[in-house]
PDB file of N, CA and C in Angstrom:
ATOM      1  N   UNK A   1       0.818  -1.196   0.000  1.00  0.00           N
ATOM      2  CA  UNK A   1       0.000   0.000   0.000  1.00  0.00           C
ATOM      3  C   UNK A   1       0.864   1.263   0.000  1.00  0.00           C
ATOM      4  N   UNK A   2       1.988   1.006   0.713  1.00  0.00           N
ATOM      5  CA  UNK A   2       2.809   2.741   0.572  1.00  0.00           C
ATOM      6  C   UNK A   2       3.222   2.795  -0.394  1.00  0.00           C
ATOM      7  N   UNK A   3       3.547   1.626  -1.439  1.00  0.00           N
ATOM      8  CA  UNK A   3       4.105   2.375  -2.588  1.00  0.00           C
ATOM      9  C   UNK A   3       3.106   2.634  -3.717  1.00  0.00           C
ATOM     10  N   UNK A   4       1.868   2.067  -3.309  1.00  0.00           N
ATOM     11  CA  UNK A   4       0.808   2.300  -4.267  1.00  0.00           C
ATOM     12  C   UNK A   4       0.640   4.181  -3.487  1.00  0.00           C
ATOM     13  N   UNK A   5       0.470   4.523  -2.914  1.00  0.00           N
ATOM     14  CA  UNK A   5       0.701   5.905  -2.328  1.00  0.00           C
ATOM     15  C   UNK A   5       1.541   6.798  -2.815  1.00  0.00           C
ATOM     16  N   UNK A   6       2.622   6.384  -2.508  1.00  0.00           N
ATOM     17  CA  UNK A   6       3.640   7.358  -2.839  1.00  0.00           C
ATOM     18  C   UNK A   6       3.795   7.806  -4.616  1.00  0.00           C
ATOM     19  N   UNK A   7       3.188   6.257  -5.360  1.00  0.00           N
ATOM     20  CA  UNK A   7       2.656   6.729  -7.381  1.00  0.00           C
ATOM     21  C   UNK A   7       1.520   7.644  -6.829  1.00  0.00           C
ATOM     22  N   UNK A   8       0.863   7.441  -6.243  1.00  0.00           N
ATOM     23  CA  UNK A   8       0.099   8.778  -6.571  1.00  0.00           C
ATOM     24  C   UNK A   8       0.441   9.715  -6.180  1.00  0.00           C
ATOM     25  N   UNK A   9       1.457   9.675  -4.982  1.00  0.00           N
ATOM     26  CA  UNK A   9       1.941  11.405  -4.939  1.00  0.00           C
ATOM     27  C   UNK A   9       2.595  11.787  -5.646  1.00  0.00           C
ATOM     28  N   UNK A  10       3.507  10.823  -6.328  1.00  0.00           N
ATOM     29  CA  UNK A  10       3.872  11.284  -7.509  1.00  0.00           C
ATOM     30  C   UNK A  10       3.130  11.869  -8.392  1.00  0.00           C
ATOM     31  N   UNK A  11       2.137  11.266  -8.877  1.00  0.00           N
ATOM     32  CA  UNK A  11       1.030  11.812 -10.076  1.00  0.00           C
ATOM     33  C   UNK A  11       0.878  13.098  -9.840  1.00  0.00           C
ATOM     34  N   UNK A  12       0.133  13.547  -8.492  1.00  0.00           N
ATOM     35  CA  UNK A  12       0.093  14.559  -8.059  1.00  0.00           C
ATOM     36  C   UNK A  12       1.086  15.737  -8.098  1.00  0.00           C
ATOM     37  N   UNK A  13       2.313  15.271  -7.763  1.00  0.00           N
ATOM     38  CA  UNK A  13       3.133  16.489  -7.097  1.00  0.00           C
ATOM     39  C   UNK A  13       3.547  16.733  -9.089  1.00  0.00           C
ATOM     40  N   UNK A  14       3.724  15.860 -10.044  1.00  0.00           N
ATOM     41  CA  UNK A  14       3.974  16.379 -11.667  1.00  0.00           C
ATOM     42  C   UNK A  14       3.113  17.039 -12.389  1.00  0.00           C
ATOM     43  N   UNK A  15       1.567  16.605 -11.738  1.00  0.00           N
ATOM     44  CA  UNK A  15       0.461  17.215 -12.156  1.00  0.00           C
ATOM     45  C   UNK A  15       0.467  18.683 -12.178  1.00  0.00           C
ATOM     46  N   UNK A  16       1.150  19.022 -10.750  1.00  0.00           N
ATOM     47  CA  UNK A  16       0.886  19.890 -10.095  1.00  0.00           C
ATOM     48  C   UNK A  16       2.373  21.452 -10.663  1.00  0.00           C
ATOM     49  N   UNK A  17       3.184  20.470 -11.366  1.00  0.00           N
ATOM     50  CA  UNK A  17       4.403  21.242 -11.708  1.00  0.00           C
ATOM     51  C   UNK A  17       4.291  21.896 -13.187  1.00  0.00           C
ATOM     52  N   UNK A  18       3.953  23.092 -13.183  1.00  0.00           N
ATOM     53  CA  UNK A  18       3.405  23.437 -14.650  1.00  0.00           C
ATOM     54  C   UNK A  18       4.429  24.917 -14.843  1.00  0.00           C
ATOM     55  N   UNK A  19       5.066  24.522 -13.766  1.00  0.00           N
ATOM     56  CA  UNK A  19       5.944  25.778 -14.465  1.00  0.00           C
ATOM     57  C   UNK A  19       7.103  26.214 -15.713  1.00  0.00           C
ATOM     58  N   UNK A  20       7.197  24.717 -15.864  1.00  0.00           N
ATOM     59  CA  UNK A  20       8.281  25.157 -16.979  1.00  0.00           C
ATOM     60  C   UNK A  20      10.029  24.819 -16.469  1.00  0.00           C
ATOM     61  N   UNK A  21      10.144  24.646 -15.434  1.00  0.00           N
ATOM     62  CA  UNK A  21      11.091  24.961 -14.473  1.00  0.00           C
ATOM     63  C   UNK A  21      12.093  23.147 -14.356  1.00  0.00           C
ATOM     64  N   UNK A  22      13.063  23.188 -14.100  1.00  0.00           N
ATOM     65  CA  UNK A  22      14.323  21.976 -13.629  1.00  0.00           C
ATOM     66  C   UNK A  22      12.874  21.342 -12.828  1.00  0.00           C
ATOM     67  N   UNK A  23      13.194  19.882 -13.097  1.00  0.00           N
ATOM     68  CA  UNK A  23      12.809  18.906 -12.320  1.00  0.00           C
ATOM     69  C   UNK A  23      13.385  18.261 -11.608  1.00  0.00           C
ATOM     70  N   UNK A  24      14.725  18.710 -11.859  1.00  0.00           N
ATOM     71  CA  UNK A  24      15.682  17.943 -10.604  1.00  0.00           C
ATOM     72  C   UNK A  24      15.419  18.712  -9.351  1.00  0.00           C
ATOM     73  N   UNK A  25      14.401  19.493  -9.016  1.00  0.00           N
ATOM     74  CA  UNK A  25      14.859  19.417  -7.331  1.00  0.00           C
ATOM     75  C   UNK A  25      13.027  18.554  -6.831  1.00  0.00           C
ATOM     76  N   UNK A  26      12.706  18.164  -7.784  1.00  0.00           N
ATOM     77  CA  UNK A  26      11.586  17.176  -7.436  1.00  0.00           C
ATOM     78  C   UNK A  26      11.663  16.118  -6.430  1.00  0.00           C
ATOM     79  N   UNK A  27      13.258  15.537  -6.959  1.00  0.00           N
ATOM     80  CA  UNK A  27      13.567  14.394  -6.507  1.00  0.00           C
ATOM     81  C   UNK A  27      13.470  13.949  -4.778  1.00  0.00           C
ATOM     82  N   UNK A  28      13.496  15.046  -4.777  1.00  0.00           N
ATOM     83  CA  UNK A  28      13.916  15.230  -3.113  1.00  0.00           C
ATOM     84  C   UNK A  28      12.397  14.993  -1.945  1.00  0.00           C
ATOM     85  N   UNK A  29      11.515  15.673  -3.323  1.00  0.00           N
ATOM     86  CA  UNK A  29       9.721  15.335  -2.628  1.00  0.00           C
ATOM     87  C   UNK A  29       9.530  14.225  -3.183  1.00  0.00           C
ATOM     88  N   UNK A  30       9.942  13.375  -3.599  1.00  0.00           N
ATOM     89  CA  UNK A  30       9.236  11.390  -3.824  1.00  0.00           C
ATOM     90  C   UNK A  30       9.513  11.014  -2.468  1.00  0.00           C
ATOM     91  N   UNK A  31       8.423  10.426  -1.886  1.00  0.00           N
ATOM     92  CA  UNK A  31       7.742   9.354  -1.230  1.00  0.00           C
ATOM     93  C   UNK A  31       9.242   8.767  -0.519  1.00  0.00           C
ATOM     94  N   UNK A  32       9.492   8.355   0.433  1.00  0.00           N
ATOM     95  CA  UNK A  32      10.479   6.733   0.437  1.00  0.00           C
ATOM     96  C   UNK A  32      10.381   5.680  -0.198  1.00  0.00           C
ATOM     97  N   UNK A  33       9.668   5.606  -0.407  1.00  0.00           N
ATOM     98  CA  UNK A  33       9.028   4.228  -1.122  1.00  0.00           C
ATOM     99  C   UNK A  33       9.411   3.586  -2.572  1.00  0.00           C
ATOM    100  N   UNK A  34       9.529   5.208  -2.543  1.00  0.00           N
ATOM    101  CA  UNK A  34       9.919   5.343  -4.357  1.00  0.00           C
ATOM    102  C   UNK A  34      11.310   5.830  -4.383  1.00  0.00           C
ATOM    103  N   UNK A  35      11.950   6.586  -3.710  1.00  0.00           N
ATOM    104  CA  UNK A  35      13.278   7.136  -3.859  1.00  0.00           C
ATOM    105  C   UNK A  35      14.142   5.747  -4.236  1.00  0.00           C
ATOM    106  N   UNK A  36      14.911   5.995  -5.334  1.00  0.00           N
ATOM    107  CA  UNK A  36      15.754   4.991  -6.192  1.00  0.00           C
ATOM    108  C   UNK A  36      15.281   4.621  -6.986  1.00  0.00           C
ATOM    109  N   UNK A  37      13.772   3.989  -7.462  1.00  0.00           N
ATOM    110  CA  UNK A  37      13.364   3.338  -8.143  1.00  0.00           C
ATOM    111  C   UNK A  37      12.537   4.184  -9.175  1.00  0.00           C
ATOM    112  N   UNK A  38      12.875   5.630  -9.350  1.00  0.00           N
ATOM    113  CA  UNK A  38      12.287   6.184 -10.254  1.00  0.00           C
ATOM    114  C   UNK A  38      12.736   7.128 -10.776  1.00  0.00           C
ATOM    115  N   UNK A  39      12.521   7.298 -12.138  1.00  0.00           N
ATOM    116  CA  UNK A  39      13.227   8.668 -13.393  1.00  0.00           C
ATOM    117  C   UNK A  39      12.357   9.881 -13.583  1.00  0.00           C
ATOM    118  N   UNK A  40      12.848  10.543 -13.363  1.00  0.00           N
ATOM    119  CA  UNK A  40      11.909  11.891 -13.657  1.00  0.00           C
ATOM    120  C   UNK A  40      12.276  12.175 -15.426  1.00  0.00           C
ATOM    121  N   UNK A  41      11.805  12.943 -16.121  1.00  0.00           N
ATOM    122  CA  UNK A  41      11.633  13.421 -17.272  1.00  0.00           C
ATOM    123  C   UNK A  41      10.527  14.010 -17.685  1.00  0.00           C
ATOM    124  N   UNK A  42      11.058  15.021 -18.590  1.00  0.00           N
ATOM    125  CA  UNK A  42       9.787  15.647 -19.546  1.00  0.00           C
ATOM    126  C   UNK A  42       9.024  14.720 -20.533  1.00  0.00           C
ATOM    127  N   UNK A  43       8.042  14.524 -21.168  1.00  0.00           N
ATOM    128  CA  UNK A  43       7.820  13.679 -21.987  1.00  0.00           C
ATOM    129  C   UNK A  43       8.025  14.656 -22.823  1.00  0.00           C
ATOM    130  N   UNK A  44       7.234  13.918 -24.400  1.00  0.00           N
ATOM    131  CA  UNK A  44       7.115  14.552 -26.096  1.00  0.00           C
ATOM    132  C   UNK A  44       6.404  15.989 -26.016  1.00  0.00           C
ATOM    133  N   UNK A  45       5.422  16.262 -24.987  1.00  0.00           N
ATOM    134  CA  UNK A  45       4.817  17.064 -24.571  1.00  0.00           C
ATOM    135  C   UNK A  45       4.996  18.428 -24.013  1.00  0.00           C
ATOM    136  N   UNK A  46       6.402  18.098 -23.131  1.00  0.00           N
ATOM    137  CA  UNK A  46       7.187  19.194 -22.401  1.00  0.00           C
ATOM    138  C   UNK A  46       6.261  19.036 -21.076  1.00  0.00           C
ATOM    139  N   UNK A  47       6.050  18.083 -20.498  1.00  0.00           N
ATOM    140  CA  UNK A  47       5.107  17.850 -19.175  1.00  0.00           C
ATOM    141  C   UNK A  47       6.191  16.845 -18.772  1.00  0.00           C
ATOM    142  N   UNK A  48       6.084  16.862 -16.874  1.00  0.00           N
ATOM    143  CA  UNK A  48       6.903  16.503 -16.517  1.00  0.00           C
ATOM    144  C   UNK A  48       6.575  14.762 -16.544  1.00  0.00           C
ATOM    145  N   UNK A  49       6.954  14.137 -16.097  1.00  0.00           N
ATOM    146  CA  UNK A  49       6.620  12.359 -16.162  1.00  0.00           C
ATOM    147  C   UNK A  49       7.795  11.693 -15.617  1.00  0.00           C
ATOM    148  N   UNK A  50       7.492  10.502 -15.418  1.00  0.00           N
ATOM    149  CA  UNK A  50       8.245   9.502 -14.517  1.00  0.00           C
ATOM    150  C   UNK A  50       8.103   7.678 -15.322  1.00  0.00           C
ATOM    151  N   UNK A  51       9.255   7.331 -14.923  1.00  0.00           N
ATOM    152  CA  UNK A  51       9.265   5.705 -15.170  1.00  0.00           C
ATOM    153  C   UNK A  51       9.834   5.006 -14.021  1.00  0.00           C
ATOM    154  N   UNK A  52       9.514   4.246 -13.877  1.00  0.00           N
ATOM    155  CA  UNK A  52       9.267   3.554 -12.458  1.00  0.00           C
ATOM    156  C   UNK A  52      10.728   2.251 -13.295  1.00  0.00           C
ATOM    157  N   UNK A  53      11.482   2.417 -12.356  1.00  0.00           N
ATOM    158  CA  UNK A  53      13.043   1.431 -12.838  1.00  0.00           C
ATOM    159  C   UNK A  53      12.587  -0.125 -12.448  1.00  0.00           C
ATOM    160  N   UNK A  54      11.812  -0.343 -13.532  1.00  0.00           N
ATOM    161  CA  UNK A  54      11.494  -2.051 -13.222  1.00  0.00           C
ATOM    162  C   UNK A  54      12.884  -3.105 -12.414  1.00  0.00           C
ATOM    163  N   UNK A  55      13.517  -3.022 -12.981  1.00  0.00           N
ATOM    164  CA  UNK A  55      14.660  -3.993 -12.729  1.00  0.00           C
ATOM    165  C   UNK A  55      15.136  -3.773 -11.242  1.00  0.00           C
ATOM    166  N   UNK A  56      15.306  -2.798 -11.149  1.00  0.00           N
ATOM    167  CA  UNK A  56      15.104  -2.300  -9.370  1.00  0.00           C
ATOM    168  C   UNK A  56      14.311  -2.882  -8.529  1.00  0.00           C
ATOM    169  N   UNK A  57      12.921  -2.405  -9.175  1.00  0.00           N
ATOM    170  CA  UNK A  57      11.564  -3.326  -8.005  1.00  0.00           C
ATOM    171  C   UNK A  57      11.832  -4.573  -8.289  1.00  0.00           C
ATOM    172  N   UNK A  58      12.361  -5.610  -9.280  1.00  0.00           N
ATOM    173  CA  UNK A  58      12.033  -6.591  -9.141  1.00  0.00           C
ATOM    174  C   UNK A  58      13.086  -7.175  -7.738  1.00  0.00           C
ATOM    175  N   UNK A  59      14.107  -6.160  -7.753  1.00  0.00           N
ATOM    176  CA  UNK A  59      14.969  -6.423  -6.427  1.00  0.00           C
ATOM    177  C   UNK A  59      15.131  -6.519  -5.196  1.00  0.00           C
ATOM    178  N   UNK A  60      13.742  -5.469  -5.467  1.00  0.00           N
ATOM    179  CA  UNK A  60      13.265  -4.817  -3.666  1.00  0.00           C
ATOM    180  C   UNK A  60      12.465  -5.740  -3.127  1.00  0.00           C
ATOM    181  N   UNK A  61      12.176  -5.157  -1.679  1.00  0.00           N
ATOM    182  CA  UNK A  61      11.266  -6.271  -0.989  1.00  0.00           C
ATOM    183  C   UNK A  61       9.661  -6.073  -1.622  1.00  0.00           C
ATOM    184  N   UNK A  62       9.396  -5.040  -2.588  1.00  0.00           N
ATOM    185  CA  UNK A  62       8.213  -5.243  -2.781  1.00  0.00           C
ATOM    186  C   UNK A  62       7.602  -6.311  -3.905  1.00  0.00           C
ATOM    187  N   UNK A  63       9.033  -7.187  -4.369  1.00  0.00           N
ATOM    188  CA  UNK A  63       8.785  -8.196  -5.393  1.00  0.00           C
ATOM    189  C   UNK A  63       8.181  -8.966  -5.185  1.00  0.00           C
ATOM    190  N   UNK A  64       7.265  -9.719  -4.923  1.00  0.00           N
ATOM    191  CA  UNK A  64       6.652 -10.926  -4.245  1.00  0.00           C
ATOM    192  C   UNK A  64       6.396 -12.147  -5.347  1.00  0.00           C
ATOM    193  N   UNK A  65       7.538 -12.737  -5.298  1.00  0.00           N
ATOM    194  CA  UNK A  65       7.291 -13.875  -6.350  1.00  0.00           C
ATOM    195  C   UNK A  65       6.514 -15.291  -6.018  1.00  0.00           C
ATOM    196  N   UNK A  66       5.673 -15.470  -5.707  1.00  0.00           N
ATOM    197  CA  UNK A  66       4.358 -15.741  -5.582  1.00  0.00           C
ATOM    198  C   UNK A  66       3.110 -15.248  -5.816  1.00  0.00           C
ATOM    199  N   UNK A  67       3.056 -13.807  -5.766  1.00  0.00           N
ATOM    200  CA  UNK A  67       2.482 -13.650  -6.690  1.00  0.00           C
ATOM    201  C   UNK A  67       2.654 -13.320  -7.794  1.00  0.00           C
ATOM    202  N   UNK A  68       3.073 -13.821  -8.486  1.00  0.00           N
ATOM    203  CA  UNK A  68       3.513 -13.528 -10.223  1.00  0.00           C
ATOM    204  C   UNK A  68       2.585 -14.780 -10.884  1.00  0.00           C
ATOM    205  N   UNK A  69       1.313 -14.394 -12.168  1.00  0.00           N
ATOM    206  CA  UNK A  69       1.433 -15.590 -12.523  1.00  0.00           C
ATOM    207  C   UNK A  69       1.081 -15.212 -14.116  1.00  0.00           C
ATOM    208  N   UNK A  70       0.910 -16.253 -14.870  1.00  0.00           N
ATOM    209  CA  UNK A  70       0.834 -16.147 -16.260  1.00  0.00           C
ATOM    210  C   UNK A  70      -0.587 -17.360 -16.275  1.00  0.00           C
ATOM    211  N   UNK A  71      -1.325 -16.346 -17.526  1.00  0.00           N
ATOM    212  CA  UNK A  71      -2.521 -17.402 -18.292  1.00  0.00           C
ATOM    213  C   UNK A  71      -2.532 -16.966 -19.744  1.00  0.00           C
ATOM    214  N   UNK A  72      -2.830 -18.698 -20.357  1.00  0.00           N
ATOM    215  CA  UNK A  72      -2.610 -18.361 -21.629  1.00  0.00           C
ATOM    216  C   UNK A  72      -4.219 -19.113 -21.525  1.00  0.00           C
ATOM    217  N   UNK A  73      -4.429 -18.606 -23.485  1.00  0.00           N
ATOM    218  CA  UNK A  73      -6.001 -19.092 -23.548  1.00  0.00           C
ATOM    219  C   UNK A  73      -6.295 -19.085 -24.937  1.00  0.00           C
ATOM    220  N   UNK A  74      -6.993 -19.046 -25.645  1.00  0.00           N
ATOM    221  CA  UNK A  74      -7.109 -18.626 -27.056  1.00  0.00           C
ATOM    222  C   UNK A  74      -8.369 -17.702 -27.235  1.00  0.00           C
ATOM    223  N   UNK A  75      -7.986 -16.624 -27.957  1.00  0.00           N
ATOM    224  CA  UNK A  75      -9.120 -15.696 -28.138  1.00  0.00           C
ATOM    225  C   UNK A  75      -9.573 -15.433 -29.412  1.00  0.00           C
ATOM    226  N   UNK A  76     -10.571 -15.143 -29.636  1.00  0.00           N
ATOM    227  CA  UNK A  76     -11.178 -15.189 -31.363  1.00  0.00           C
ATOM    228  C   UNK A  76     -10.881 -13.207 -31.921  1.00  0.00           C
ATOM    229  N   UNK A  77     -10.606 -12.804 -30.907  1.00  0.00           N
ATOM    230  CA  UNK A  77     -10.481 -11.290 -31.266  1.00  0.00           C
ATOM    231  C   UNK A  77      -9.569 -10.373 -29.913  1.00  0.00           C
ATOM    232  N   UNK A  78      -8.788  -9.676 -30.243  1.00  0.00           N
ATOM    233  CA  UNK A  78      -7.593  -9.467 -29.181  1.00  0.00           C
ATOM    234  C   UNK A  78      -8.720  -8.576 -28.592  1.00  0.00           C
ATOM    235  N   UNK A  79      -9.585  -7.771 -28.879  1.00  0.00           N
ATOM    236  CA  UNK A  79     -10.026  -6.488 -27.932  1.00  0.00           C
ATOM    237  C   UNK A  79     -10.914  -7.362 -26.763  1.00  0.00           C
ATOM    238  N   UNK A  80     -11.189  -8.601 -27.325  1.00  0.00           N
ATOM    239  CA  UNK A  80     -12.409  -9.213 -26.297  1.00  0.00           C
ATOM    240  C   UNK A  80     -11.572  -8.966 -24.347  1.00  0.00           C
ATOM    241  N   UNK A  81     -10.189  -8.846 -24.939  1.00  0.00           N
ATOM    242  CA  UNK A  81      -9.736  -8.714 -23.053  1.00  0.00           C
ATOM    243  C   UNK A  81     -10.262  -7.197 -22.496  1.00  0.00           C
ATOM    244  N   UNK A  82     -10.632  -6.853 -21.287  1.00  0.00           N
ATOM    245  CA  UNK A  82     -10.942  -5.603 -21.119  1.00  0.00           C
ATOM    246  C   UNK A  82      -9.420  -5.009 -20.619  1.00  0.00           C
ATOM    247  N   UNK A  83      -8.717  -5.468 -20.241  1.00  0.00           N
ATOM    248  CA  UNK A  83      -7.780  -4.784 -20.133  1.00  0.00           C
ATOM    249  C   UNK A  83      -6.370  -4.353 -21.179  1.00  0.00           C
ATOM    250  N   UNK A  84      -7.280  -4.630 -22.529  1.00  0.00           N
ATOM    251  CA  UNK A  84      -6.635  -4.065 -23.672  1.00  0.00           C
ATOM    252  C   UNK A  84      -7.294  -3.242 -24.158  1.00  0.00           C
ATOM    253  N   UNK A  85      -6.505  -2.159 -24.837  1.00  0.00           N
ATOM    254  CA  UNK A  85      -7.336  -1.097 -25.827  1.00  0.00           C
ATOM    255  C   UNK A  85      -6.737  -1.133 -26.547  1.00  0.00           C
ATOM    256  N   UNK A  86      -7.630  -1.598 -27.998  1.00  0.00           N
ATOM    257  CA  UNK A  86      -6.898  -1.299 -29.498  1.00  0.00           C
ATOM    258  C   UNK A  86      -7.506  -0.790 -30.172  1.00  0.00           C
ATOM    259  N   UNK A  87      -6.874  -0.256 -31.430  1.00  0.00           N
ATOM    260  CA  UNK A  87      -7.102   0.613 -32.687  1.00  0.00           C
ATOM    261  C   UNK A  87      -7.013   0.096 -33.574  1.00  0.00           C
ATOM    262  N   UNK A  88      -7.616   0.223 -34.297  1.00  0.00           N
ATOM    263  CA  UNK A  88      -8.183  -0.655 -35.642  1.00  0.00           C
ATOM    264  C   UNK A  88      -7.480   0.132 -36.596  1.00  0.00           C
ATOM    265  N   UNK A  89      -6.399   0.244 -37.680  1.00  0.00           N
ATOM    266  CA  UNK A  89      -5.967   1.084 -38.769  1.00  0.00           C
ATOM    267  C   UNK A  89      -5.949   0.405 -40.120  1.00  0.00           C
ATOM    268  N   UNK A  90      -6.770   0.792 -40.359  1.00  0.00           N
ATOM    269  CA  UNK A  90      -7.802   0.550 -41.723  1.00  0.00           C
ATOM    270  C   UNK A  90      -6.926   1.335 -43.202  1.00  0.00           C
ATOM    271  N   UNK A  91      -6.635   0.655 -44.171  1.00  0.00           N
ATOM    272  CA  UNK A  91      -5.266   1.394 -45.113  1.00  0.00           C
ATOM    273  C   UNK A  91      -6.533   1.582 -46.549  1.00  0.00           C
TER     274      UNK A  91
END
């Protein structure tokens, strides 16, 4: 739960940064939770954004390999999953 917290203060505190201004002294307001395991950057946009250093968490204690699992299945159409969104590009 704290590090599900501390992404949203993240969300928040970039949301909240519209000035235009260095994002390096951001670093210093992330969460504990998150300090190390995350990149600040501008995106394509010029808005500030973050990537969360996978290879890191998989290191930390918040890895829990038990719960990790995989299902395979066969589907007649990829959108039928709800947790996909696709676009159809029609030539």
């Amino acid at each position: 739960m704290a590090l599900s917290d501390a992404v949203k203060e993240l969300d928040e505190l970039l949301r909240n940064h519209a000035s235009g201004e260095s994002i390096e002294k951001l670093y210093a307001r992330i969460l504990a939770p998150l300090k190390g395991y995350v990149e600040l950057f501008f995106d394509m946009e010029h808005r500030p954004s973050y990537r969360l250093i996978e290879s890191l968490l998989y290191r930390s204690s918040y890895y829990k390999r038990h719960l990790q699992s995989v299902a395979f299945g066969l589907l007649s159409k990829v959108d039928e999953r709800p947790f996909v969104q696709c676009a159809y590009i029609r030539h």
